[in-house]
Protein backbone atom coordinates (compact mmCIF):
# COMPACT_ATOMS: atom_id res chain seq x y z
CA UNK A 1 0.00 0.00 0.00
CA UNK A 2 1.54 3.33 -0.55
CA UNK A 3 -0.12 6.56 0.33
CA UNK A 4 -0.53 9.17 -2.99
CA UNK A 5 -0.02 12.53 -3.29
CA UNK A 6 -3.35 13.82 -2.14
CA UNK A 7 -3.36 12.08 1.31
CA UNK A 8 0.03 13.43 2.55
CA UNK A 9 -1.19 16.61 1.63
CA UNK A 10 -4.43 16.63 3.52
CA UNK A 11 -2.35 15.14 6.12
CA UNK A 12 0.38 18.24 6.17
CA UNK A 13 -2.87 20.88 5.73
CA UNK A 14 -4.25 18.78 8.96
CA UNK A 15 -0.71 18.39 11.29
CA UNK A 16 0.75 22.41 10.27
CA UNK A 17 -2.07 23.90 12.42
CA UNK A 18 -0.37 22.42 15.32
CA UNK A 19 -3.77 21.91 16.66
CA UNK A 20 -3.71 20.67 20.49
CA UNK A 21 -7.09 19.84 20.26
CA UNK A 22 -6.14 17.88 17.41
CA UNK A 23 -5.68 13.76 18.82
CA UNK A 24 -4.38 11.24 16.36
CA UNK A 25 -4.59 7.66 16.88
CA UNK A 26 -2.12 5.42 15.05
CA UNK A 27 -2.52 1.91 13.44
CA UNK A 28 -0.75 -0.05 11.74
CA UNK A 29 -1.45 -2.20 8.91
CA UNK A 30 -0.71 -5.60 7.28
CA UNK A 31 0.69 -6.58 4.66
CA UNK A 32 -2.96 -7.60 3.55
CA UNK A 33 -3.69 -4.13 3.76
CA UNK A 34 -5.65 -4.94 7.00
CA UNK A 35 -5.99 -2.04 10.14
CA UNK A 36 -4.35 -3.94 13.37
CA UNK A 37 -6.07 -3.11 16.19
CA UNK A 38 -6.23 -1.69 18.79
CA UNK A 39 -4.26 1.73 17.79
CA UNK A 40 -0.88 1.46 18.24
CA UNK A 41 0.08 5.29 19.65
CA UNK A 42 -2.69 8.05 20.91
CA UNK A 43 -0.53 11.30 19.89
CA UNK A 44 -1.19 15.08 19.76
CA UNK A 45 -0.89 16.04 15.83
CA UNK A 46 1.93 18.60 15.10
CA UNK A 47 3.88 19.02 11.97
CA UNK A 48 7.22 16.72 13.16
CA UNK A 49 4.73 13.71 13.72
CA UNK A 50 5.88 11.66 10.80
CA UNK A 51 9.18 11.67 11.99
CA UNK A 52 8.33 10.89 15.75
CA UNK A 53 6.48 8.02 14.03
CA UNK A 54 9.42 6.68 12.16
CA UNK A 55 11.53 7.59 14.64
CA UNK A 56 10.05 5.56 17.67
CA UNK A 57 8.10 3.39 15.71
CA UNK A 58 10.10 2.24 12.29
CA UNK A 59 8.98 2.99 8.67
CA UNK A 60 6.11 0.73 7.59
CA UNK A 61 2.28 1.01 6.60
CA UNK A 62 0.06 3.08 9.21
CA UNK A 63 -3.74 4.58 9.19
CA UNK A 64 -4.22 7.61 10.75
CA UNK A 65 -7.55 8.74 12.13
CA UNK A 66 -7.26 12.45 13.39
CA UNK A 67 -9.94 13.95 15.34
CA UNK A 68 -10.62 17.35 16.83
CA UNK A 69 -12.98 17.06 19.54
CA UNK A 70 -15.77 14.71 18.55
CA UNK A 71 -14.80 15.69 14.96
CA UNK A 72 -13.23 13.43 12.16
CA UNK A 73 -10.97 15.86 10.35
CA UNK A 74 -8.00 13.08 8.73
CA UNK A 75 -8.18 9.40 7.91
CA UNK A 76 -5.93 7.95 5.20
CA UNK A 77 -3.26 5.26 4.84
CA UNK A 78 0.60 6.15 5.03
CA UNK A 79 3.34 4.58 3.94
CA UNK A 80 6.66 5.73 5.84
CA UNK A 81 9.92 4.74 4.73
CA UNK A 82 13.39 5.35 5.73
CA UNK A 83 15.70 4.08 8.59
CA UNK A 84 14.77 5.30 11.99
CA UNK A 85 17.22 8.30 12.85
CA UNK A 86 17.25 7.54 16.69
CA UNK A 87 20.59 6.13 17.85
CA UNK A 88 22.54 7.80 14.86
């Protein structure tokens, strides 16, 4: 699965307000394409969250629900890549 241009950027339009009402729950996701639950991280959204995701998580596939309040305002499939920068 690998996440097109639109998503990432609804996703930067979302995670540049630097929202802290904004609550993003991560999930992974097989290599069937499949959502594991239950999330995998309950994070504030700001604009260095991909790379606290890599970082402390590895590259991979994720969904990303973002909500603000009671509000839906993200969901979409990521693909991260890269080697984790943590212990460089």
């Amino acid at each position: 699965m690998r996440s097109d241009d639109a998503t990432w950027i609804r996703l930067w339009a979302v995670l540049d307000q630097d929202d802290p009402s904004q609550t993003v729950y991560g999930y992974r996701v097989d290599q069937a394409g499949q959502t594991i639950k239950p999330y995998l991280f309950c994070w504030h959204g700001h604009p260095g969250l991909v790379e606290k995701i890599r970082d402390e998580l590895g590259s991979g596939e994720y969904r990303l629900l973002i909500r603000r309040g009671r509000d839906m305002i993200f969901s979409g499939y990521i693909s991260i890549g890269g080697v984790p920068r943590s212990g460089w």
